[in-house]
PDB file of N, CA and C in Angstrom:
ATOM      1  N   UNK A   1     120.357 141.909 193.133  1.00  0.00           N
ATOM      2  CA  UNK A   1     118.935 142.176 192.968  1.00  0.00           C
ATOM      3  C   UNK A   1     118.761 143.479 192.194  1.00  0.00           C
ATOM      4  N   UNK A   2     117.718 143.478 191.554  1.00  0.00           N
ATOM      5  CA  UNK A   2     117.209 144.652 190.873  1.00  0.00           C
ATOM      6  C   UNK A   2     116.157 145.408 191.173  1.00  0.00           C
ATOM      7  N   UNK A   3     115.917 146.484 191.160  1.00  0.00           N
ATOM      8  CA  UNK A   3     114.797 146.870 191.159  1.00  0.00           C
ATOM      9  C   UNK A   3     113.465 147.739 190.107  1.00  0.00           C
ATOM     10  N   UNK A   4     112.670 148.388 190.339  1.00  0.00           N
ATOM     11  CA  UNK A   4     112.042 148.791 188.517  1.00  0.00           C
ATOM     12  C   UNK A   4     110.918 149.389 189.725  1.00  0.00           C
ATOM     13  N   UNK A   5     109.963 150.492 188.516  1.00  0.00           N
ATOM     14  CA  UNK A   5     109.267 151.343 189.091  1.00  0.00           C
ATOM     15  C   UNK A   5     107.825 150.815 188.210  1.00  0.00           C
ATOM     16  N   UNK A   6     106.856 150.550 188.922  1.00  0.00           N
ATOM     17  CA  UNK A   6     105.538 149.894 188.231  1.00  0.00           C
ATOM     18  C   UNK A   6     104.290 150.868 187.821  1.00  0.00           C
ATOM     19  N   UNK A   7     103.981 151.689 186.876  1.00  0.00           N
ATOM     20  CA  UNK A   7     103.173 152.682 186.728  1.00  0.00           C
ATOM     21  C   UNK A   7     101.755 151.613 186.996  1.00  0.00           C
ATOM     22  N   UNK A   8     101.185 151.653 188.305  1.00  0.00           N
ATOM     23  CA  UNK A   8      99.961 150.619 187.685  1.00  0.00           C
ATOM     24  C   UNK A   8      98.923 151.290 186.806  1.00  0.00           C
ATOM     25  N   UNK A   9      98.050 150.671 186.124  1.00  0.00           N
ATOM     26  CA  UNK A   9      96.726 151.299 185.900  1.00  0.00           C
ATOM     27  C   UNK A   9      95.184 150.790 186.649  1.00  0.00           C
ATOM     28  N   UNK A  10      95.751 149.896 187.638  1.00  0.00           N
ATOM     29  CA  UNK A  10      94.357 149.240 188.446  1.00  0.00           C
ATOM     30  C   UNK A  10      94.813 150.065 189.998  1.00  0.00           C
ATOM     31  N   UNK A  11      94.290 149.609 190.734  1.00  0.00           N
ATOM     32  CA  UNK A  11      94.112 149.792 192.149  1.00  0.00           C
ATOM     33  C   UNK A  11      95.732 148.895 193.100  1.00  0.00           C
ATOM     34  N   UNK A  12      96.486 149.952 193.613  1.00  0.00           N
ATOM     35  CA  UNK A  12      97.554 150.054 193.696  1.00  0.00           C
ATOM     36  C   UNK A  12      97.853 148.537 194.746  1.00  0.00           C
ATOM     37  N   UNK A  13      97.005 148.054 195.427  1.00  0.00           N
ATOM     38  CA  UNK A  13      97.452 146.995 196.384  1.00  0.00           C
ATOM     39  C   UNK A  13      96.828 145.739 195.297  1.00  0.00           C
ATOM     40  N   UNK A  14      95.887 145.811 195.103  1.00  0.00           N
ATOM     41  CA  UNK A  14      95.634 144.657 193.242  1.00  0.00           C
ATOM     42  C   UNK A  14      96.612 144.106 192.858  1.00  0.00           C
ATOM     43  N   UNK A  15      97.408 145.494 192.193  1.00  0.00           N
ATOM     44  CA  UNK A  15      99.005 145.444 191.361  1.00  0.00           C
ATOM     45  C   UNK A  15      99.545 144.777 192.365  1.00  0.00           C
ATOM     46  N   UNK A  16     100.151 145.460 193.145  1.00  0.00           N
ATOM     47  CA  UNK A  16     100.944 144.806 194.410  1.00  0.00           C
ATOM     48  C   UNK A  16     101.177 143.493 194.150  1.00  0.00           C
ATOM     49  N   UNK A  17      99.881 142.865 194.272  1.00  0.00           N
ATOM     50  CA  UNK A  17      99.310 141.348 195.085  1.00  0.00           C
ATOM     51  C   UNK A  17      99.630 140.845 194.074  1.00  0.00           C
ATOM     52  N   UNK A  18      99.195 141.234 192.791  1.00  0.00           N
ATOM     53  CA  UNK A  18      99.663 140.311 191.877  1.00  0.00           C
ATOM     54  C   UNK A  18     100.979 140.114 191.373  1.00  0.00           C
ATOM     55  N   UNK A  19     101.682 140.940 191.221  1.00  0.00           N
ATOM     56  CA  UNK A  19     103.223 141.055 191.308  1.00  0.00           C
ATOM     57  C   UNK A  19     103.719 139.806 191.907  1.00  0.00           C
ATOM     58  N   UNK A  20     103.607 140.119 193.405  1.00  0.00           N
ATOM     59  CA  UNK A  20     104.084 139.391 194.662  1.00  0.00           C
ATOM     60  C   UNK A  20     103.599 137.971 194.491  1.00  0.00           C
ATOM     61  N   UNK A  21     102.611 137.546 194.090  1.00  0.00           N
ATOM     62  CA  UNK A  21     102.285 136.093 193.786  1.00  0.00           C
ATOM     63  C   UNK A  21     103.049 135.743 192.524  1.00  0.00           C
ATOM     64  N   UNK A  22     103.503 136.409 191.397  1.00  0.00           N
ATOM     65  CA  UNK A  22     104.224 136.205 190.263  1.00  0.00           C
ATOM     66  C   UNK A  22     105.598 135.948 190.683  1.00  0.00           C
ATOM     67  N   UNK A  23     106.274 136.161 191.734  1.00  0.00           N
ATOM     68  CA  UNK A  23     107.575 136.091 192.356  1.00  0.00           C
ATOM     69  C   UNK A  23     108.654 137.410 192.819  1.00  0.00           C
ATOM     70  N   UNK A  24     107.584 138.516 192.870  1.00  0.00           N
ATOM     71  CA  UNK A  24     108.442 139.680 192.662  1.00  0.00           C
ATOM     72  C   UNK A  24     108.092 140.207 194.065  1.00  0.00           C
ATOM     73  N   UNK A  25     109.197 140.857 194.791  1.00  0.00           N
ATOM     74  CA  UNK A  25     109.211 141.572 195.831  1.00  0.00           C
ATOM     75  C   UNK A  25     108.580 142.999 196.224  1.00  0.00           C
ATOM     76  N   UNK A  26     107.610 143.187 196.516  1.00  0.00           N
ATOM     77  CA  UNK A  26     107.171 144.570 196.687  1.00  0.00           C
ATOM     78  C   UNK A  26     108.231 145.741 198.117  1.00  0.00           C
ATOM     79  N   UNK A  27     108.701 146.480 197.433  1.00  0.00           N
ATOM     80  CA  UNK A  27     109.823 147.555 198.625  1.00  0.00           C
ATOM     81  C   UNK A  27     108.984 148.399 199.120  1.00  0.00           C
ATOM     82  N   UNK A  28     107.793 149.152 198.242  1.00  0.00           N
ATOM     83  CA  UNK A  28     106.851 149.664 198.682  1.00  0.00           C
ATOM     84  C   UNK A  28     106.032 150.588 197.603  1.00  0.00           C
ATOM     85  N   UNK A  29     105.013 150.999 198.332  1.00  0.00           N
ATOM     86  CA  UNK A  29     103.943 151.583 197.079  1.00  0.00           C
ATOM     87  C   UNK A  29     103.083 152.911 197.743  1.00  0.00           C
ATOM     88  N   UNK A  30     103.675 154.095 196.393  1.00  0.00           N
ATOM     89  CA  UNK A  30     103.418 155.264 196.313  1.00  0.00           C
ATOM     90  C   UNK A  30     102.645 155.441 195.239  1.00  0.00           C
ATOM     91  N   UNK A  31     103.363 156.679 194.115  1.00  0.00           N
ATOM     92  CA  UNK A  31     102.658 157.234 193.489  1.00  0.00           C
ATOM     93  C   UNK A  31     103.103 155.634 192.212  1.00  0.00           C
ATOM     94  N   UNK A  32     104.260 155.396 192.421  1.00  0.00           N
ATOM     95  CA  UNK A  32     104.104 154.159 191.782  1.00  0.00           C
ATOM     96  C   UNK A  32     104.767 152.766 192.948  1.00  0.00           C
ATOM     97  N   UNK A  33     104.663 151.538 192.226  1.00  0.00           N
ATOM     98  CA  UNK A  33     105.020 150.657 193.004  1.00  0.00           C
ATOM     99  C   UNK A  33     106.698 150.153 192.509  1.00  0.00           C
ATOM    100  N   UNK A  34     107.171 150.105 193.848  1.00  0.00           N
ATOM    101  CA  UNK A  34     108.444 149.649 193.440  1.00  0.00           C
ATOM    102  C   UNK A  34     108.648 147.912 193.730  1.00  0.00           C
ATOM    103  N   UNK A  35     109.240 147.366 193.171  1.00  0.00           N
ATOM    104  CA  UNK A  35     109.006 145.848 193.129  1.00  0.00           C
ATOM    105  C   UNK A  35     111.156 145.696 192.770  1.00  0.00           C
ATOM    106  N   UNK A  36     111.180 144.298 193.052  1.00  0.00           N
ATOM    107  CA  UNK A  36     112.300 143.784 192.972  1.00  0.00           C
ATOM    108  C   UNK A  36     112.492 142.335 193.113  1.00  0.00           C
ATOM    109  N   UNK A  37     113.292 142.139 192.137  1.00  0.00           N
ATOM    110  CA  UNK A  37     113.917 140.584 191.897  1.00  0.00           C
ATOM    111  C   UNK A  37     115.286 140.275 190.911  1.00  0.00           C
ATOM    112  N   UNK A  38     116.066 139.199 190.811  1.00  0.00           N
ATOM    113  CA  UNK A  38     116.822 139.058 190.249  1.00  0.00           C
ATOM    114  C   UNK A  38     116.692 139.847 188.705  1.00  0.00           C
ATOM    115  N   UNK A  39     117.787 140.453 187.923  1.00  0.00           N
ATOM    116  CA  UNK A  39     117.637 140.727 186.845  1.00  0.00           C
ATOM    117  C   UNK A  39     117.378 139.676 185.647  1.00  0.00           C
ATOM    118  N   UNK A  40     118.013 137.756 185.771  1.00  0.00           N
ATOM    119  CA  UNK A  40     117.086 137.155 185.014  1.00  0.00           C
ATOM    120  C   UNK A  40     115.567 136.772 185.148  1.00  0.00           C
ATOM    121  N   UNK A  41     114.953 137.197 186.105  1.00  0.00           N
ATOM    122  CA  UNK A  41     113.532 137.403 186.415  1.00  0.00           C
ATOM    123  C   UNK A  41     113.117 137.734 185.739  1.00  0.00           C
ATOM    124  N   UNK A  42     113.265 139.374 185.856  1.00  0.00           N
ATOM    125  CA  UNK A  42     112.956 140.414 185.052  1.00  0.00           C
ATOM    126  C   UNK A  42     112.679 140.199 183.367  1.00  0.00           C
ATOM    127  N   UNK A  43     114.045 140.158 183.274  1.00  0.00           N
ATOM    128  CA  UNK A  43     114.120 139.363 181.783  1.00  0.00           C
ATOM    129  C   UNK A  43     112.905 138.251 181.127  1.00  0.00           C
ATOM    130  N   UNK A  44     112.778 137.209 181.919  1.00  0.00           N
ATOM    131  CA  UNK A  44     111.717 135.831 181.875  1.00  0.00           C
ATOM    132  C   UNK A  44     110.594 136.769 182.088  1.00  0.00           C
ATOM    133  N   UNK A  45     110.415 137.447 182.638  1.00  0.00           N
ATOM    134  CA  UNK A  45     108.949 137.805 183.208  1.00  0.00           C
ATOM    135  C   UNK A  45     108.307 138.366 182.512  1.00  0.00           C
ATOM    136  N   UNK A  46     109.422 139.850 181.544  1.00  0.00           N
ATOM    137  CA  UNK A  46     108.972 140.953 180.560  1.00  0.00           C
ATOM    138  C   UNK A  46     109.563 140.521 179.349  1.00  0.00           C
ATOM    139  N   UNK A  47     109.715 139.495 179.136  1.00  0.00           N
ATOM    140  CA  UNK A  47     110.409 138.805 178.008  1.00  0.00           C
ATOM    141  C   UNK A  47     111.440 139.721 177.674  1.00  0.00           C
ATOM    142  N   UNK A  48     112.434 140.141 178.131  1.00  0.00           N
ATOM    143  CA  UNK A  48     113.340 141.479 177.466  1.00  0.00           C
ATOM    144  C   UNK A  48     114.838 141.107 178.262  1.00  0.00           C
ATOM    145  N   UNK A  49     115.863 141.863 177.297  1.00  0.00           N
ATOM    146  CA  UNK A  49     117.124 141.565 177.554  1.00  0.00           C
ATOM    147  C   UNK A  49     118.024 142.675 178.405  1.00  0.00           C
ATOM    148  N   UNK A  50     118.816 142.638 179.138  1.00  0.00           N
ATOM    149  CA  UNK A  50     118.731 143.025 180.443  1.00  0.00           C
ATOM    150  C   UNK A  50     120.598 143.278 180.456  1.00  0.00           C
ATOM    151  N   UNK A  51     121.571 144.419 180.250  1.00  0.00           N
ATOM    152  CA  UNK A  51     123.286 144.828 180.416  1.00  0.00           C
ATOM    153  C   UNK A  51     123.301 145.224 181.781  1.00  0.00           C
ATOM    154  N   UNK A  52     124.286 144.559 182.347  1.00  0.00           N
ATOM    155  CA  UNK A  52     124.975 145.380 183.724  1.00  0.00           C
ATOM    156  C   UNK A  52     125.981 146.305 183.245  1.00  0.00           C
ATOM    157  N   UNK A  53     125.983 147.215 183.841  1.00  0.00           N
ATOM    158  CA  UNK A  53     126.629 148.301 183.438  1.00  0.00           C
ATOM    159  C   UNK A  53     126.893 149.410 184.564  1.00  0.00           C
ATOM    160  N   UNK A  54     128.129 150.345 184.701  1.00  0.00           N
ATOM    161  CA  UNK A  54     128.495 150.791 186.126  1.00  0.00           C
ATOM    162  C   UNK A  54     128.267 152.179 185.688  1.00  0.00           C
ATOM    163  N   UNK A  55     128.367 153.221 186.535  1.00  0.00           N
ATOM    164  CA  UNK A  55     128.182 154.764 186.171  1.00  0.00           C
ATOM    165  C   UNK A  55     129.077 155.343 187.232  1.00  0.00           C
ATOM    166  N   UNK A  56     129.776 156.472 186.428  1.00  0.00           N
ATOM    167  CA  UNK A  56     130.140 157.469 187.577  1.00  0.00           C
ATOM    168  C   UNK A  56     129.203 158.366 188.168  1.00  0.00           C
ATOM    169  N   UNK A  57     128.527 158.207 189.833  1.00  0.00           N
ATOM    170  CA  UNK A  57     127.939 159.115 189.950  1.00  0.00           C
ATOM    171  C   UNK A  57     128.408 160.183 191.037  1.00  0.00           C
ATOM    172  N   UNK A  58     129.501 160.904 191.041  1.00  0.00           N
ATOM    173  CA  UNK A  58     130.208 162.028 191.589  1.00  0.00           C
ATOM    174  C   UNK A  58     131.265 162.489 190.504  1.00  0.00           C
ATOM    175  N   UNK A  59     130.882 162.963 189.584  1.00  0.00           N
ATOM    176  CA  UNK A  59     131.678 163.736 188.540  1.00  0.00           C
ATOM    177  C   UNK A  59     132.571 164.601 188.815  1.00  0.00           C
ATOM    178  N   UNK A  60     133.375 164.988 188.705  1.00  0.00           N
ATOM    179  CA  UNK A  60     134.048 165.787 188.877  1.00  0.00           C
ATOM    180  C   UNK A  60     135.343 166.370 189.938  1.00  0.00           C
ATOM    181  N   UNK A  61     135.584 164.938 190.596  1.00  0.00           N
ATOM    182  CA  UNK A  61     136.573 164.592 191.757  1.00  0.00           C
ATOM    183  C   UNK A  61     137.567 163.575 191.230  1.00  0.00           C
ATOM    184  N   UNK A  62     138.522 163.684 191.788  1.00  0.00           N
ATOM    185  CA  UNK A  62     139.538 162.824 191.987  1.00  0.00           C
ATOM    186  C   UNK A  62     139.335 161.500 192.013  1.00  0.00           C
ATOM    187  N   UNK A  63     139.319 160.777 191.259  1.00  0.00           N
ATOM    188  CA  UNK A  63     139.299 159.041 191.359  1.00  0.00           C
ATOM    189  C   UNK A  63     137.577 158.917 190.324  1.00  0.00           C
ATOM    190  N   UNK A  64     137.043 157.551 190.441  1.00  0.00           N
ATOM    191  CA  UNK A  64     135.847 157.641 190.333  1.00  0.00           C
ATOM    192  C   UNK A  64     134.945 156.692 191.301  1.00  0.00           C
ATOM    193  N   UNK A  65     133.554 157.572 191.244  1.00  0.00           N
ATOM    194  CA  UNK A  65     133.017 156.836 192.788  1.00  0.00           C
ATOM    195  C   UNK A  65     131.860 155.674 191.230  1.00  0.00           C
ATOM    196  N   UNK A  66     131.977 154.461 191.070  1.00  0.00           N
ATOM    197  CA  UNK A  66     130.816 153.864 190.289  1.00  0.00           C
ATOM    198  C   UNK A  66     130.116 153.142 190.976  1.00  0.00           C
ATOM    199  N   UNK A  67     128.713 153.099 190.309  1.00  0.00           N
ATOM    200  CA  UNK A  67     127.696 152.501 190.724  1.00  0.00           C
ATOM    201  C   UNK A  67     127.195 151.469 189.768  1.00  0.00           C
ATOM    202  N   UNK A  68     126.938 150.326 189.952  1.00  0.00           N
ATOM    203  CA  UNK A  68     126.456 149.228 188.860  1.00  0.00           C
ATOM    204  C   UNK A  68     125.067 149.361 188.982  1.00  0.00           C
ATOM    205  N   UNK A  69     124.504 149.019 187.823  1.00  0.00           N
ATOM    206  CA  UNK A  69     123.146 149.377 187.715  1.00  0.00           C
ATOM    207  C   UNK A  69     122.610 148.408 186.392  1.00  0.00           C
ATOM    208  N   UNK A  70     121.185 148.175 186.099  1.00  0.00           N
ATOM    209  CA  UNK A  70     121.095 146.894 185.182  1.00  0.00           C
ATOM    210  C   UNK A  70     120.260 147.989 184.263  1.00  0.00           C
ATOM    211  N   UNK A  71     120.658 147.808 182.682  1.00  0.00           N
ATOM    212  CA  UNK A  71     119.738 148.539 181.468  1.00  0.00           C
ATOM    213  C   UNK A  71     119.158 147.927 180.603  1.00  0.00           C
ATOM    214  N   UNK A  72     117.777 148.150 180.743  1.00  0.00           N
ATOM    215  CA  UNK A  72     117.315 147.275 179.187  1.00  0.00           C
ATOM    216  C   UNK A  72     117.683 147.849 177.981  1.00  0.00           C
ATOM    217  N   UNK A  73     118.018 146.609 177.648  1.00  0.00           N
ATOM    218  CA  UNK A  73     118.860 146.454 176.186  1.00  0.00           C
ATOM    219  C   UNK A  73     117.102 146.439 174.861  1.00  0.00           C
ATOM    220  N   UNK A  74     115.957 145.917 175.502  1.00  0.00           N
ATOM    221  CA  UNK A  74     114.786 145.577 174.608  1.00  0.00           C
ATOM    222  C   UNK A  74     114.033 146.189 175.423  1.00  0.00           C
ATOM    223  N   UNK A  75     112.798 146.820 175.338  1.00  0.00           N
ATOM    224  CA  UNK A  75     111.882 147.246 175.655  1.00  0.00           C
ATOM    225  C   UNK A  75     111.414 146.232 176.249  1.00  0.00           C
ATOM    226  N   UNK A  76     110.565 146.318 177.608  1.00  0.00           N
ATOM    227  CA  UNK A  76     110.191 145.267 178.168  1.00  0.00           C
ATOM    228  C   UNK A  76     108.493 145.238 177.447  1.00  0.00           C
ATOM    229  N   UNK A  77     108.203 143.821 177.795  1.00  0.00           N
ATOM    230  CA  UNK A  77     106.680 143.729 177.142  1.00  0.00           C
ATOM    231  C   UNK A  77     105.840 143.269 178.136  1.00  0.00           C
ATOM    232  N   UNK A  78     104.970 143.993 178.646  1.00  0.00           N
ATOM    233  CA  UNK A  78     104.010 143.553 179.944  1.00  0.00           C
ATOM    234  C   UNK A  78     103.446 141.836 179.386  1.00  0.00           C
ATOM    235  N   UNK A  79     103.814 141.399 180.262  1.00  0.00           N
ATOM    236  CA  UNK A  79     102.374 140.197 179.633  1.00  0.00           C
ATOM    237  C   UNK A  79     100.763 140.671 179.567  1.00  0.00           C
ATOM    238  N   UNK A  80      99.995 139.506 178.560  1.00  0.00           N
ATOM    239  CA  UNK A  80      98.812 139.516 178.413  1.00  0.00           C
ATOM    240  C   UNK A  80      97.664 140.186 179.532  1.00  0.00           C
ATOM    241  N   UNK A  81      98.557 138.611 180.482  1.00  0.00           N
ATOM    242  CA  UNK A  81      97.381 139.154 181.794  1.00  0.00           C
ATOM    243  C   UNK A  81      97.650 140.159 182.912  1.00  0.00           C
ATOM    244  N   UNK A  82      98.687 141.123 182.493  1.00  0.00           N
ATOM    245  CA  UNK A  82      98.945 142.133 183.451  1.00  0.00           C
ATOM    246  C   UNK A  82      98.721 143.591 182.900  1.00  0.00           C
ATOM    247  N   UNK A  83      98.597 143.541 181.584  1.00  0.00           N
ATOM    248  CA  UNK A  83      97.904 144.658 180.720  1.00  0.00           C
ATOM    249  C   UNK A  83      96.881 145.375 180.948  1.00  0.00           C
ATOM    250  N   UNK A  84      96.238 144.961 182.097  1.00  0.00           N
ATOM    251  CA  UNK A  84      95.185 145.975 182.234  1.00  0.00           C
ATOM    252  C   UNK A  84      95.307 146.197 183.819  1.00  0.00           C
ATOM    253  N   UNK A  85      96.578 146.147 184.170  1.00  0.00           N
ATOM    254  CA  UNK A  85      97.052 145.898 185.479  1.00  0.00           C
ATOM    255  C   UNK A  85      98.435 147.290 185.493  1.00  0.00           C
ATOM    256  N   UNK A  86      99.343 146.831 184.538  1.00  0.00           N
ATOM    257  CA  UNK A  86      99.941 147.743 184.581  1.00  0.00           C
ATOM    258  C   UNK A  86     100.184 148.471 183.166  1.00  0.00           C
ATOM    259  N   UNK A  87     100.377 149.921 183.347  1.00  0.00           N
ATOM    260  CA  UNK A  87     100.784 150.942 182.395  1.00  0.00           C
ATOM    261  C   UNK A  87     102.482 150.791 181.476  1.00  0.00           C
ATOM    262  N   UNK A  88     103.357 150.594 182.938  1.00  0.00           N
ATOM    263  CA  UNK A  88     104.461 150.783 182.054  1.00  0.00           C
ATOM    264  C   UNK A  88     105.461 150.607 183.419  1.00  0.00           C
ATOM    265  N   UNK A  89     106.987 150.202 182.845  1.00  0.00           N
ATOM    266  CA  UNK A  89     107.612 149.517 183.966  1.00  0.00           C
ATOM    267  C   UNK A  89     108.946 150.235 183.620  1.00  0.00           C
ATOM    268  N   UNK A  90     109.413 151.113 184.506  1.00  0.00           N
ATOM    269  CA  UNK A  90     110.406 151.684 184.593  1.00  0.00           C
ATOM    270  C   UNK A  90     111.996 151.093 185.016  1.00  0.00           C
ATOM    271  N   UNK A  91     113.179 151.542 184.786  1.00  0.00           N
ATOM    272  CA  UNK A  91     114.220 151.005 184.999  1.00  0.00           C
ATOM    273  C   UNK A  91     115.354 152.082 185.366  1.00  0.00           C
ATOM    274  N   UNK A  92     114.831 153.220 186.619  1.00  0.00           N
ATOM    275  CA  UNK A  92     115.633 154.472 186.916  1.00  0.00           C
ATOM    276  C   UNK A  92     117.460 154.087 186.948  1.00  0.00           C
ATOM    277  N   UNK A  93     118.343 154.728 185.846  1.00  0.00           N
ATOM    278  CA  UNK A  93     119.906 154.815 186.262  1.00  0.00           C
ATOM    279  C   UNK A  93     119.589 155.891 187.813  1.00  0.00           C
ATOM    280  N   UNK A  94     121.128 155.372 188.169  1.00  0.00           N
ATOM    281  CA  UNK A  94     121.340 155.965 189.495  1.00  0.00           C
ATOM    282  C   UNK A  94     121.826 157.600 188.773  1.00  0.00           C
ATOM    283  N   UNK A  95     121.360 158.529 189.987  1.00  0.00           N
ATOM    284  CA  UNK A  95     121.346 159.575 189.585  1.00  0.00           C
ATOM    285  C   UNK A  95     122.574 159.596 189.819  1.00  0.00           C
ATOM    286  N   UNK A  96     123.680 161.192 189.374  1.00  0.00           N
ATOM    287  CA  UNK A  96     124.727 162.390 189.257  1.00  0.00           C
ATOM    288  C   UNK A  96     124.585 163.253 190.614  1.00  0.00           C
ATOM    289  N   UNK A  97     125.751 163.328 190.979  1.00  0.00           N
ATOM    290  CA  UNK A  97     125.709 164.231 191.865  1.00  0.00           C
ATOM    291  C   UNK A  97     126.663 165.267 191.959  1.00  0.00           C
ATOM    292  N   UNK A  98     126.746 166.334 191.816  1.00  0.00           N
ATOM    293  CA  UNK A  98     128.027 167.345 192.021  1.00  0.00           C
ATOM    294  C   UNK A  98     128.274 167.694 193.409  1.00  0.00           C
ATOM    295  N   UNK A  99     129.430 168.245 193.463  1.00  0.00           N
ATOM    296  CA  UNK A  99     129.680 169.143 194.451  1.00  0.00           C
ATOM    297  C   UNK A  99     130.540 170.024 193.993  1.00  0.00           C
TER     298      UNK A  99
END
């Protein structure tokens, strides 16, 4: 599963609802909404193309600790009827951590 960060521009349980009837999982909703579903979802949904790809996130130790994580390869494209729904749809890599 994947997940993505939903900047809405309407009224935050609106977004939600409509998401969630489109097939997408709501995790929960702050300053933005976080939503989740398979990464070919994603893809079908925002018409956009979608790399798995792993990261080291503890730099600087012995061995490596990786994390898989999914990157758009295309800019995703909101559909028509969610354009005045949402702003912009994020895809956070897992953060770095030192010690």
């Amino acid at each position: 599963m994947l997940t993505a960060e939903v900047i809405p521009l309407a009224e935050k349980n609106l977004v939600s609802l409509a998401l969630q009837r489109q097939g997408f999982r709501i995790l929960s909703i702050g300053e933005t909404i976080t939503i989740e579903a398979t990464p070919e979802f994603f893809e079908n949904f925002f018409q956009m193309k979608m790399e798995k790809r792993s990261k080291n996130v503890i730099p600087g130790i012995p061995g490596r600790v990786e994390v898989d994580f999914w990157k758009p390869l295309t800019q995703p494209v909101i559909p028509d009827e969610f354009k005045i729904l949402i702003k912009e749809i994020l895809f956070p890599e897992p953060p770095e951590f030192y010690i």
